[in-house]
PDB file of N, CA and C in Angstrom:
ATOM      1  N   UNK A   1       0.837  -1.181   0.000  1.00  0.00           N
ATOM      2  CA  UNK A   1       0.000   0.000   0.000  1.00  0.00           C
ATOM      3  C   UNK A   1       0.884   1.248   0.000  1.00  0.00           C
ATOM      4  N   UNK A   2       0.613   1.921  -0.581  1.00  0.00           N
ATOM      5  CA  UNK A   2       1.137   3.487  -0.460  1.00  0.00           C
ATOM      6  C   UNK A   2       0.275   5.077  -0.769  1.00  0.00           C
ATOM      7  N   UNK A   3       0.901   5.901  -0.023  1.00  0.00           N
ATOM      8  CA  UNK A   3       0.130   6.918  -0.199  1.00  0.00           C
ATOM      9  C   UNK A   3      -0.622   7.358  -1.379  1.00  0.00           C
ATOM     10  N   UNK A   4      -1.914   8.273  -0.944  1.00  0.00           N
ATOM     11  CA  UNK A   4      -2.688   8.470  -1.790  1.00  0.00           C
ATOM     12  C   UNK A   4      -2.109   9.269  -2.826  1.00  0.00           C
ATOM     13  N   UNK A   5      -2.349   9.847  -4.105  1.00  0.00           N
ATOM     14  CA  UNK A   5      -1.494  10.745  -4.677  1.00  0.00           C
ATOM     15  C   UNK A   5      -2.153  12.230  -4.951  1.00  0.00           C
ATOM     16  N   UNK A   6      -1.537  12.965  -5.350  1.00  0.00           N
ATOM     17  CA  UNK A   6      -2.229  14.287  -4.946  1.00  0.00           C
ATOM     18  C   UNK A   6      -2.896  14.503  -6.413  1.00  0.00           C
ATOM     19  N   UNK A   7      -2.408  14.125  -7.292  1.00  0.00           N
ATOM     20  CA  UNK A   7      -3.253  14.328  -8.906  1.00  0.00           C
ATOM     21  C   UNK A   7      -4.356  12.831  -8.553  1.00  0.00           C
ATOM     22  N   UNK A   8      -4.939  12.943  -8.955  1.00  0.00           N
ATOM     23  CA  UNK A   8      -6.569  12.309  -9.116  1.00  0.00           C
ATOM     24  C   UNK A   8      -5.503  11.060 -10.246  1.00  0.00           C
ATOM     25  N   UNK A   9      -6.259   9.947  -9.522  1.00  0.00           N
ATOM     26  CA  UNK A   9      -6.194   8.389 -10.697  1.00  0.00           C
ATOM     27  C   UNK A   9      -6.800   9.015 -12.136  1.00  0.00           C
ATOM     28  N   UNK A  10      -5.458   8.398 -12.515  1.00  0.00           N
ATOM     29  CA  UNK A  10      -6.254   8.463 -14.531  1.00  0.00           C
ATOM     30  C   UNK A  10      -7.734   7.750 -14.694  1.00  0.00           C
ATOM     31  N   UNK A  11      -7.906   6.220 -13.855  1.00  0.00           N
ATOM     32  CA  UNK A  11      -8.756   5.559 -13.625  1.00  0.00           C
ATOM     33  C   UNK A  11     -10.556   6.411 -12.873  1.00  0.00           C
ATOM     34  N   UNK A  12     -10.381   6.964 -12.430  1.00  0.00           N
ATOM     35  CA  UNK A  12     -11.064   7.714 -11.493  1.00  0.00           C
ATOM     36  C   UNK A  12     -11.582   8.858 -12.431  1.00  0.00           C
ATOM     37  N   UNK A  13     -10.035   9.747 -13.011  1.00  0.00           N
ATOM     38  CA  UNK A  13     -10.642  10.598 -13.625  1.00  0.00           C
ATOM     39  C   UNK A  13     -11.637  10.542 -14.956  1.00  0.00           C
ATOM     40  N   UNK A  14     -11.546   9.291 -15.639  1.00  0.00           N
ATOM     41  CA  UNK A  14     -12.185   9.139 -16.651  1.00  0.00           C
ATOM     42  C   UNK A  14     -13.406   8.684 -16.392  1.00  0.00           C
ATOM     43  N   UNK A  15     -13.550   8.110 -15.023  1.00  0.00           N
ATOM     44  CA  UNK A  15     -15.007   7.295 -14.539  1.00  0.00           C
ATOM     45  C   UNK A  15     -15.651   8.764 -14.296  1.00  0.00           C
ATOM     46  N   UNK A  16     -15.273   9.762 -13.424  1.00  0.00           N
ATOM     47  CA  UNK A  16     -15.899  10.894 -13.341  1.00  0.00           C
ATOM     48  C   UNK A  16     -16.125  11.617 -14.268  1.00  0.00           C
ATOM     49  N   UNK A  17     -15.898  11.960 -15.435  1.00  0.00           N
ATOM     50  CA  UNK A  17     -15.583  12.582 -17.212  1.00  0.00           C
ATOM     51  C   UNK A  17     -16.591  11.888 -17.925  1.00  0.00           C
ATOM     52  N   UNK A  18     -17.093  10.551 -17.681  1.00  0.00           N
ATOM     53  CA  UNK A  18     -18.153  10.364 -18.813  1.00  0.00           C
ATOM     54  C   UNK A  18     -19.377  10.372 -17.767  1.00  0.00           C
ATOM     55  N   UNK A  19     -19.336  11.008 -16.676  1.00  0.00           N
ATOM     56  CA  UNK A  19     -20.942  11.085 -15.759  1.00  0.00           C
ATOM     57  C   UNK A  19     -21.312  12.617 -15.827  1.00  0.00           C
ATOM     58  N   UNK A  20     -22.531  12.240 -15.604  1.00  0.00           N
ATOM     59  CA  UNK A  20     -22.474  13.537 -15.683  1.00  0.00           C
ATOM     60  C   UNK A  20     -22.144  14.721 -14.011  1.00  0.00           C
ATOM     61  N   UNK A  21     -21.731  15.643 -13.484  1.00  0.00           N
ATOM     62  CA  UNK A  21     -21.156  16.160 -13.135  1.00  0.00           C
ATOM     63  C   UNK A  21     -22.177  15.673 -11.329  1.00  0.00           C
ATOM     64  N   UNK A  22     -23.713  15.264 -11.476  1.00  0.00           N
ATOM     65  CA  UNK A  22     -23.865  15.026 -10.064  1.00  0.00           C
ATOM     66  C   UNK A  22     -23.940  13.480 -10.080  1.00  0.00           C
ATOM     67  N   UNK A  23     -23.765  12.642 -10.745  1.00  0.00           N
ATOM     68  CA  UNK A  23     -22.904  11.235 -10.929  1.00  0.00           C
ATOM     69  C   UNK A  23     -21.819  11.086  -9.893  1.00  0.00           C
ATOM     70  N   UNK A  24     -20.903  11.608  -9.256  1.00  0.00           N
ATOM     71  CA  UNK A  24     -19.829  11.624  -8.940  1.00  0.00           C
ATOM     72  C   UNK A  24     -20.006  10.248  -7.600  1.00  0.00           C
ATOM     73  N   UNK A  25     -21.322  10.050  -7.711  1.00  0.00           N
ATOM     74  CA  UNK A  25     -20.878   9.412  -6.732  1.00  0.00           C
ATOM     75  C   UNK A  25     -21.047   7.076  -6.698  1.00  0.00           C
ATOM     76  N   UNK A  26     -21.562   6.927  -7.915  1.00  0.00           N
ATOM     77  CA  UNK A  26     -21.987   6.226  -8.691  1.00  0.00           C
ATOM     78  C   UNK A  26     -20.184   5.996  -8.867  1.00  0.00           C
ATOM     79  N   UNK A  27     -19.480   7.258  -9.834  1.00  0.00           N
ATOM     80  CA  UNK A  27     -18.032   7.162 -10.333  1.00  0.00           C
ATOM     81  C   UNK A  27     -17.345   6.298  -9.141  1.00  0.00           C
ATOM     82  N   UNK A  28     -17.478   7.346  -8.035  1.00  0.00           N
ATOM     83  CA  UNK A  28     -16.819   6.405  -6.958  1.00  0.00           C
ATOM     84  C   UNK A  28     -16.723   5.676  -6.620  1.00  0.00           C
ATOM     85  N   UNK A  29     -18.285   4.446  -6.654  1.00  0.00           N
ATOM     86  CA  UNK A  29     -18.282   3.410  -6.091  1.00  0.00           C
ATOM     87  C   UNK A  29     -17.808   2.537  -7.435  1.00  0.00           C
ATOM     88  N   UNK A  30     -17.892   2.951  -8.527  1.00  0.00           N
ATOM     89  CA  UNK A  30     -17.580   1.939  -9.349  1.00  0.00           C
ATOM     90  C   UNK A  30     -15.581   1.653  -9.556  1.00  0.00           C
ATOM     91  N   UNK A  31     -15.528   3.030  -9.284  1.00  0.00           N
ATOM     92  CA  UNK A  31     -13.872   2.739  -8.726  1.00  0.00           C
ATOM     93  C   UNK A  31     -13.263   1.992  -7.543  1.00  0.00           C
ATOM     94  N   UNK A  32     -14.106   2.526  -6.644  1.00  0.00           N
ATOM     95  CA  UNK A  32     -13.577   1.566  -5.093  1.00  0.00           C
ATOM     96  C   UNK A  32     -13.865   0.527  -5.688  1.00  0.00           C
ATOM     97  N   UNK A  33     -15.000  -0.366  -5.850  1.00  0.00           N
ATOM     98  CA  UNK A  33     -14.935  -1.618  -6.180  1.00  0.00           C
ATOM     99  C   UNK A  33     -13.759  -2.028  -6.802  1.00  0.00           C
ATOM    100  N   UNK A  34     -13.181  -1.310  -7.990  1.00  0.00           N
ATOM    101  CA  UNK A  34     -12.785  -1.806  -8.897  1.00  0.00           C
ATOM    102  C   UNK A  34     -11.461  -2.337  -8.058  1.00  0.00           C
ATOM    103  N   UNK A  35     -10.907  -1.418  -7.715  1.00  0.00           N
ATOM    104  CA  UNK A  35      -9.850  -1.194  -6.144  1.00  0.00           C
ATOM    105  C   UNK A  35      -9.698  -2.257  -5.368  1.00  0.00           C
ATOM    106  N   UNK A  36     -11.000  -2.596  -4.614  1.00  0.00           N
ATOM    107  CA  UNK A  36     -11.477  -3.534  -3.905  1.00  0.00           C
ATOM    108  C   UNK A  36     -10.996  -2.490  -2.815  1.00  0.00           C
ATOM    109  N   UNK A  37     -11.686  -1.182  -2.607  1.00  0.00           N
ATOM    110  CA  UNK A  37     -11.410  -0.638  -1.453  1.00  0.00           C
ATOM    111  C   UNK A  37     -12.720  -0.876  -0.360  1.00  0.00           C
ATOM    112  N   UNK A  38     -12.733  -0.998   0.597  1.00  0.00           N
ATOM    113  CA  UNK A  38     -13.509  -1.128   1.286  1.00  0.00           C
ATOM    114  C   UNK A  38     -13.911   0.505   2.573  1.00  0.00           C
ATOM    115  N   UNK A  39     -14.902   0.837   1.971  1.00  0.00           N
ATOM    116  CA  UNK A  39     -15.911   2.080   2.144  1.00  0.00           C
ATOM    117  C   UNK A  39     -17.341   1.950   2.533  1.00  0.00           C
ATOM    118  N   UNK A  40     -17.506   2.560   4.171  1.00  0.00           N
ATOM    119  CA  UNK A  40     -18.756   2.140   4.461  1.00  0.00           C
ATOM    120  C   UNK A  40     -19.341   2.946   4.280  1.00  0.00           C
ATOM    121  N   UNK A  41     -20.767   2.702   4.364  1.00  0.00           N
ATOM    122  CA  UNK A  41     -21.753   3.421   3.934  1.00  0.00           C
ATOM    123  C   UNK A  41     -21.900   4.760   4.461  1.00  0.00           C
ATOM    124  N   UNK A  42     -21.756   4.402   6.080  1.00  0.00           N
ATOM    125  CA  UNK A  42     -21.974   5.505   7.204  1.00  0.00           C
ATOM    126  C   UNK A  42     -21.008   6.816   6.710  1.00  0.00           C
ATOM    127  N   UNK A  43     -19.955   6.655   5.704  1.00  0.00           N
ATOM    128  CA  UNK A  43     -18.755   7.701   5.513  1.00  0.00           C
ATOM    129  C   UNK A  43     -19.687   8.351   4.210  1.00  0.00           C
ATOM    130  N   UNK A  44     -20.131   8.172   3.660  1.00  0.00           N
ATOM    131  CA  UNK A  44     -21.078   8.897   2.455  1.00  0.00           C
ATOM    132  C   UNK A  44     -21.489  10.228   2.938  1.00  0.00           C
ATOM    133  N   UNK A  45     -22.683  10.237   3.888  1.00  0.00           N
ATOM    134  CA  UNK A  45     -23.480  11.380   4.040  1.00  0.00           C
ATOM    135  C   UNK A  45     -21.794  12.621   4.222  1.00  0.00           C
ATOM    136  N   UNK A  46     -21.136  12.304   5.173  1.00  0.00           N
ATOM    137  CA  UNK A  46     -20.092  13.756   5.104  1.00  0.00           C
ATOM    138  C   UNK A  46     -19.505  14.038   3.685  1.00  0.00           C
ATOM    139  N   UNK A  47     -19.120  13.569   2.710  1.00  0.00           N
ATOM    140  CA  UNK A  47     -18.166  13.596   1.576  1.00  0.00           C
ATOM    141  C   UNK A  47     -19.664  14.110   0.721  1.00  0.00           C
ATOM    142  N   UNK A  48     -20.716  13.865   0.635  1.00  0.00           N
ATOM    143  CA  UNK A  48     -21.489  14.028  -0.111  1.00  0.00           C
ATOM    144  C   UNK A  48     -22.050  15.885   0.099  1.00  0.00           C
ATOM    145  N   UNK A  49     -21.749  15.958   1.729  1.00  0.00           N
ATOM    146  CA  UNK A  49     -21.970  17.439   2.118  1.00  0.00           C
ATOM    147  C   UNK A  49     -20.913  18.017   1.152  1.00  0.00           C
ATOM    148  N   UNK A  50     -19.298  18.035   1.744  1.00  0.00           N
ATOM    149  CA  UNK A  50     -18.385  18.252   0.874  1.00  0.00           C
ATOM    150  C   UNK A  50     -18.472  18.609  -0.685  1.00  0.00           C
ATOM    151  N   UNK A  51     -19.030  17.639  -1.001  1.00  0.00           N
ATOM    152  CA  UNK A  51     -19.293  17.573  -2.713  1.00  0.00           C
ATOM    153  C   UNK A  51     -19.824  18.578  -3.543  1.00  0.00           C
ATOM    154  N   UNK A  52     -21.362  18.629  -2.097  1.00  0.00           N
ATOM    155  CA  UNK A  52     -22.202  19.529  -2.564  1.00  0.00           C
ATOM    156  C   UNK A  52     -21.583  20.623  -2.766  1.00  0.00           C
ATOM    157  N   UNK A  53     -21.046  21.520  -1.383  1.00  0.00           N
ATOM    158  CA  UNK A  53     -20.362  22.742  -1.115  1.00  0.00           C
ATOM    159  C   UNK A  53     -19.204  22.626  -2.223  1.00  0.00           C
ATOM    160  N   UNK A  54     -18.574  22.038  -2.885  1.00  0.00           N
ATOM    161  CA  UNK A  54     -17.958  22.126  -4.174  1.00  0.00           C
ATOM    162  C   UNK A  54     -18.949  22.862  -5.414  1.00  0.00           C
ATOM    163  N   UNK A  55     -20.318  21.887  -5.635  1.00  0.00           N
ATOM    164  CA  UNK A  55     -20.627  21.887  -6.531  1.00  0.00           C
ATOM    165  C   UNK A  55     -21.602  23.498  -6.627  1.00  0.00           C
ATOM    166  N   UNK A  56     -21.582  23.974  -4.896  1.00  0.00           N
ATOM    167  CA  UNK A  56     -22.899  25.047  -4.927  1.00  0.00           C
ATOM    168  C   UNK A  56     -22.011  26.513  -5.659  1.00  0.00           C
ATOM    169  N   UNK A  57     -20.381  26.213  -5.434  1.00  0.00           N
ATOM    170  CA  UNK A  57     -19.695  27.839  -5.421  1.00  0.00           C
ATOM    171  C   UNK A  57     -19.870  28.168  -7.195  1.00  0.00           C
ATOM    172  N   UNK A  58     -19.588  29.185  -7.575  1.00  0.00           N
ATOM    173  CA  UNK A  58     -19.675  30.074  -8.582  1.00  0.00           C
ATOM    174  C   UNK A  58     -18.733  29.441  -9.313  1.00  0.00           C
ATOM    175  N   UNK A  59     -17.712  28.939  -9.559  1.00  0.00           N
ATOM    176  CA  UNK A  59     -17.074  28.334 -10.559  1.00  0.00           C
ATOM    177  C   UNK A  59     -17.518  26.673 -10.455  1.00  0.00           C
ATOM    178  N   UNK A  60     -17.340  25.883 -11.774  1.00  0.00           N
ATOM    179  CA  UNK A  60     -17.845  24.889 -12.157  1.00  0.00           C
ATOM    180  C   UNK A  60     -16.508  23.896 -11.289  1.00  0.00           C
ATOM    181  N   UNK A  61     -16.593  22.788 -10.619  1.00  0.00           N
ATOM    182  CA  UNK A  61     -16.138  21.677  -9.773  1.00  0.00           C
ATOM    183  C   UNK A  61     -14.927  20.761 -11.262  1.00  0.00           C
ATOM    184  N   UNK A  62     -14.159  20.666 -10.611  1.00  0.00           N
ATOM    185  CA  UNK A  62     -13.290  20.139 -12.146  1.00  0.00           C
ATOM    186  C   UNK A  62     -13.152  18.812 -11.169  1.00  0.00           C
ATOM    187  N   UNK A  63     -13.026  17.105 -11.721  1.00  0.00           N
ATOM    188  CA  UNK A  63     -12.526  16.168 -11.568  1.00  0.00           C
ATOM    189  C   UNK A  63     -11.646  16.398 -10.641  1.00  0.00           C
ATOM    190  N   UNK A  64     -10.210  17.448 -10.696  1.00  0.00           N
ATOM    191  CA  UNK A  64      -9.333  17.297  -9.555  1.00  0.00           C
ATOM    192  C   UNK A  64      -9.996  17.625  -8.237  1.00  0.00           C
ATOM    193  N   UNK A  65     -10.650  18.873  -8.505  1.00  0.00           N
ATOM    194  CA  UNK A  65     -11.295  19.329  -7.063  1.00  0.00           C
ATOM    195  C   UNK A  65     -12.246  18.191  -6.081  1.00  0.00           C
ATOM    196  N   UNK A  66     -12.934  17.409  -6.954  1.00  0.00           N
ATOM    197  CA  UNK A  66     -13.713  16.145  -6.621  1.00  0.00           C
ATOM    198  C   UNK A  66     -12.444  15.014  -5.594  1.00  0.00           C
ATOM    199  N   UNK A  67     -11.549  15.034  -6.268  1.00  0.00           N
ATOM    200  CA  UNK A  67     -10.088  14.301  -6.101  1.00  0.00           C
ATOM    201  C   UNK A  67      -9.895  14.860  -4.881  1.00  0.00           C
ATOM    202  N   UNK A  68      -9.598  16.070  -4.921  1.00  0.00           N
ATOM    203  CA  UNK A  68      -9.050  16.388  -3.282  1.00  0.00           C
ATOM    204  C   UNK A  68      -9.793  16.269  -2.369  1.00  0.00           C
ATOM    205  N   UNK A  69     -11.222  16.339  -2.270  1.00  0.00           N
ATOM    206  CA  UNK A  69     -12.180  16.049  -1.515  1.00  0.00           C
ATOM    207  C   UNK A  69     -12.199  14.820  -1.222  1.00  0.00           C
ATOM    208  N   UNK A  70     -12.087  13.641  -1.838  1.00  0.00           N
ATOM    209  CA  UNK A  70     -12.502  12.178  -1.660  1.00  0.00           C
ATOM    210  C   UNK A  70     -10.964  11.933  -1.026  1.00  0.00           C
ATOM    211  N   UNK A  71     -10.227  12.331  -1.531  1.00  0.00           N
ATOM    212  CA  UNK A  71      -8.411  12.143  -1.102  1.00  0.00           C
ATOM    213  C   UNK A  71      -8.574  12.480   0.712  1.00  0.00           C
ATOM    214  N   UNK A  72      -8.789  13.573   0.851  1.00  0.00           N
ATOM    215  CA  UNK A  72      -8.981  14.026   2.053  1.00  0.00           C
ATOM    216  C   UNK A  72      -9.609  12.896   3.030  1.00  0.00           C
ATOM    217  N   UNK A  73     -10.753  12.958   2.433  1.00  0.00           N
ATOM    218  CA  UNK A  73     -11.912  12.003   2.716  1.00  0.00           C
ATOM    219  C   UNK A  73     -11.427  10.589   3.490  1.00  0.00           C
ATOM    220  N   UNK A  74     -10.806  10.092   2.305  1.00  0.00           N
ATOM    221  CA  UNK A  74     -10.532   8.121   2.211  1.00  0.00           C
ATOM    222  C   UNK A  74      -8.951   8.768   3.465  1.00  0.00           C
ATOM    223  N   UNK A  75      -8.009   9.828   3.357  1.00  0.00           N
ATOM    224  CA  UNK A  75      -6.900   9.555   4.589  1.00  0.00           C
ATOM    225  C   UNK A  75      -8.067   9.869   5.903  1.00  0.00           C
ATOM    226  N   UNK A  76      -8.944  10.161   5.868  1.00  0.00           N
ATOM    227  CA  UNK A  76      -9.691  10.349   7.356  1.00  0.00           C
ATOM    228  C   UNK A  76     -10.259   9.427   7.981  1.00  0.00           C
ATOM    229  N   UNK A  77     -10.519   8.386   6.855  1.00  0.00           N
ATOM    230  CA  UNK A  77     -10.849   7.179   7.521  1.00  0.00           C
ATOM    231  C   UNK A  77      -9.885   6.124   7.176  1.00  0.00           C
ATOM    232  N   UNK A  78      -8.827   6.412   6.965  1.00  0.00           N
ATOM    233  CA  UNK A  78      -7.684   5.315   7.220  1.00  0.00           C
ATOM    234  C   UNK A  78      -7.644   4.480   5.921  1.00  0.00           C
ATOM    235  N   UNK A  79      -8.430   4.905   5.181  1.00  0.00           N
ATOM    236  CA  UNK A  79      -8.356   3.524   3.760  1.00  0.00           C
ATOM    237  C   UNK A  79      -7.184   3.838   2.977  1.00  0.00           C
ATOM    238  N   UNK A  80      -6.345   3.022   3.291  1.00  0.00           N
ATOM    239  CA  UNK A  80      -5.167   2.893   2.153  1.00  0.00           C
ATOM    240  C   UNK A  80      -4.939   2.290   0.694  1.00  0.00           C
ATOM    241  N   UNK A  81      -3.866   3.156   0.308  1.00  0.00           N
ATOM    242  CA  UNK A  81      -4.224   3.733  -1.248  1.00  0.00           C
ATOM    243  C   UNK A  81      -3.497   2.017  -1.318  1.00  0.00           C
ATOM    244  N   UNK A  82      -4.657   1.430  -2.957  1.00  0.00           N
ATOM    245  CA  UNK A  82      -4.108   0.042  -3.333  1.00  0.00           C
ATOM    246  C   UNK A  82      -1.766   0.542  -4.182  1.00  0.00           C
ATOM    247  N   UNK A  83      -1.447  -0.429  -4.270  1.00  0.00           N
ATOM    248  CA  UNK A  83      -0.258  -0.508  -5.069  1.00  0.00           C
ATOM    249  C   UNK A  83      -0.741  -0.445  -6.663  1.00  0.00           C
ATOM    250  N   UNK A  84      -1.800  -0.704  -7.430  1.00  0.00           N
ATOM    251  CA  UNK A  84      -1.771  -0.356  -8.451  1.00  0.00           C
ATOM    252  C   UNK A  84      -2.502   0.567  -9.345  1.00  0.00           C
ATOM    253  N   UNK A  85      -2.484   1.826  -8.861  1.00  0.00           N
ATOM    254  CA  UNK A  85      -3.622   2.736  -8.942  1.00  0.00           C
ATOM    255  C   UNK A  85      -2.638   2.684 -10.353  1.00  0.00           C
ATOM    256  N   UNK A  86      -3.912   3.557 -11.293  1.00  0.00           N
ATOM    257  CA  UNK A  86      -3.058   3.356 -12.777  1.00  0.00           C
ATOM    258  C   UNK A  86      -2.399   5.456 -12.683  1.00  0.00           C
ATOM    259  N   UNK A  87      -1.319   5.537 -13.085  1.00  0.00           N
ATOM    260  CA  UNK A  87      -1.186   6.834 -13.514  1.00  0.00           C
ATOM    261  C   UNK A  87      -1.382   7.151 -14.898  1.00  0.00           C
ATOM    262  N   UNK A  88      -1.345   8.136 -15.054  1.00  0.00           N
ATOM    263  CA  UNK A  88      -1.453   9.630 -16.172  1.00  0.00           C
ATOM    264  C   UNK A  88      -0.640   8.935 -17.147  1.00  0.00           C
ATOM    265  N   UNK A  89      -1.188   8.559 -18.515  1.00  0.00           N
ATOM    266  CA  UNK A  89      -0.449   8.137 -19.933  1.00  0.00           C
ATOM    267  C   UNK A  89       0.164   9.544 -19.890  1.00  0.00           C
ATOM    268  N   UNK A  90       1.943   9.045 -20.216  1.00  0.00           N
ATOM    269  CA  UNK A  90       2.849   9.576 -20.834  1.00  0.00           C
ATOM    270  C   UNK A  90       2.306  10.636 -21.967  1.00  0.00           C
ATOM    271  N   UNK A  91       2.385  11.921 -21.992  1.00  0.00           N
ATOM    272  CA  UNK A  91       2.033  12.790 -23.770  1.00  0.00           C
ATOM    273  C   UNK A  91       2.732  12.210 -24.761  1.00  0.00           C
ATOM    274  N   UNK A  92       2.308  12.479 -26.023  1.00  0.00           N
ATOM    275  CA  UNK A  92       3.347  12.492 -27.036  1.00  0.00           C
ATOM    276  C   UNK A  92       4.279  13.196 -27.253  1.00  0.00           C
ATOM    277  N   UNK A  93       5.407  12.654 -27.519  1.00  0.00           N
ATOM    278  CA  UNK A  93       6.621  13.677 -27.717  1.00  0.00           C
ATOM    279  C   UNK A  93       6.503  14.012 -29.282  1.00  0.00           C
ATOM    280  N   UNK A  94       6.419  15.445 -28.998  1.00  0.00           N
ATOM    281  CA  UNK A  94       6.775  15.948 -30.519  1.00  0.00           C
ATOM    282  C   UNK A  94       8.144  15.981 -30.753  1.00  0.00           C
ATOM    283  N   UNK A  95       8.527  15.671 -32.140  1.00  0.00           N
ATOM    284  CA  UNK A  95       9.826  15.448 -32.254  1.00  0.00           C
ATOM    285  C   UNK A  95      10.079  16.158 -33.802  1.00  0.00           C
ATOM    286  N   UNK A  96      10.916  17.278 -33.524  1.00  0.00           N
ATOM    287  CA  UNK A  96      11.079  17.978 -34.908  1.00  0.00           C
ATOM    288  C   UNK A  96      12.732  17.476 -35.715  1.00  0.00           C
TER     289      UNK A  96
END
């Protein structure tokens, strides 16, 4: 196990990207599963307050901001990050 990471899972971010923006929480569970993280129910109602107060302010909630919230979230209740979270595909190198 190792720490959570501060950029949002590539995995995560794409589950949140094809929902639509109050989905987020559907995204989640279909990631923990995927994880096999184990998340009880009783931890929902606070992260979902959280979410909201993301989603109520004047600028639009981006995937990362969702990220730091649930990040926060999962170190408060002790759930440790799996060993194979997927990272961020490499860009293409332009090559002149």
């Amino acid at each position: 196990m190792t720490n959570w990471p501060y950029r949002i899972p590539f995995d995560l971010h794409k589950e949140l990207e094809a929902r639509p923006v109050t989905d987020w929480e559907s995204a989640l569970r279909v990631w923990a599963k995927h994880h096999r993280l184990k998340l009880k129910i009783q931890w929902y109602p606070q992260l979902s307050r959280t979410i909201s107060d993301l989603q109520s302010r004047r600028y639009t909630a981006k995937s990362q901001d969702h990220w730091m919230a649930i990040k926060e979230w999962l170190e408060r209740h002790d759930v440790l990050a799996p060993d194979n979270l997927p990272g961020w595909p490499e860009p293409d190198t332009v090559r002149y």
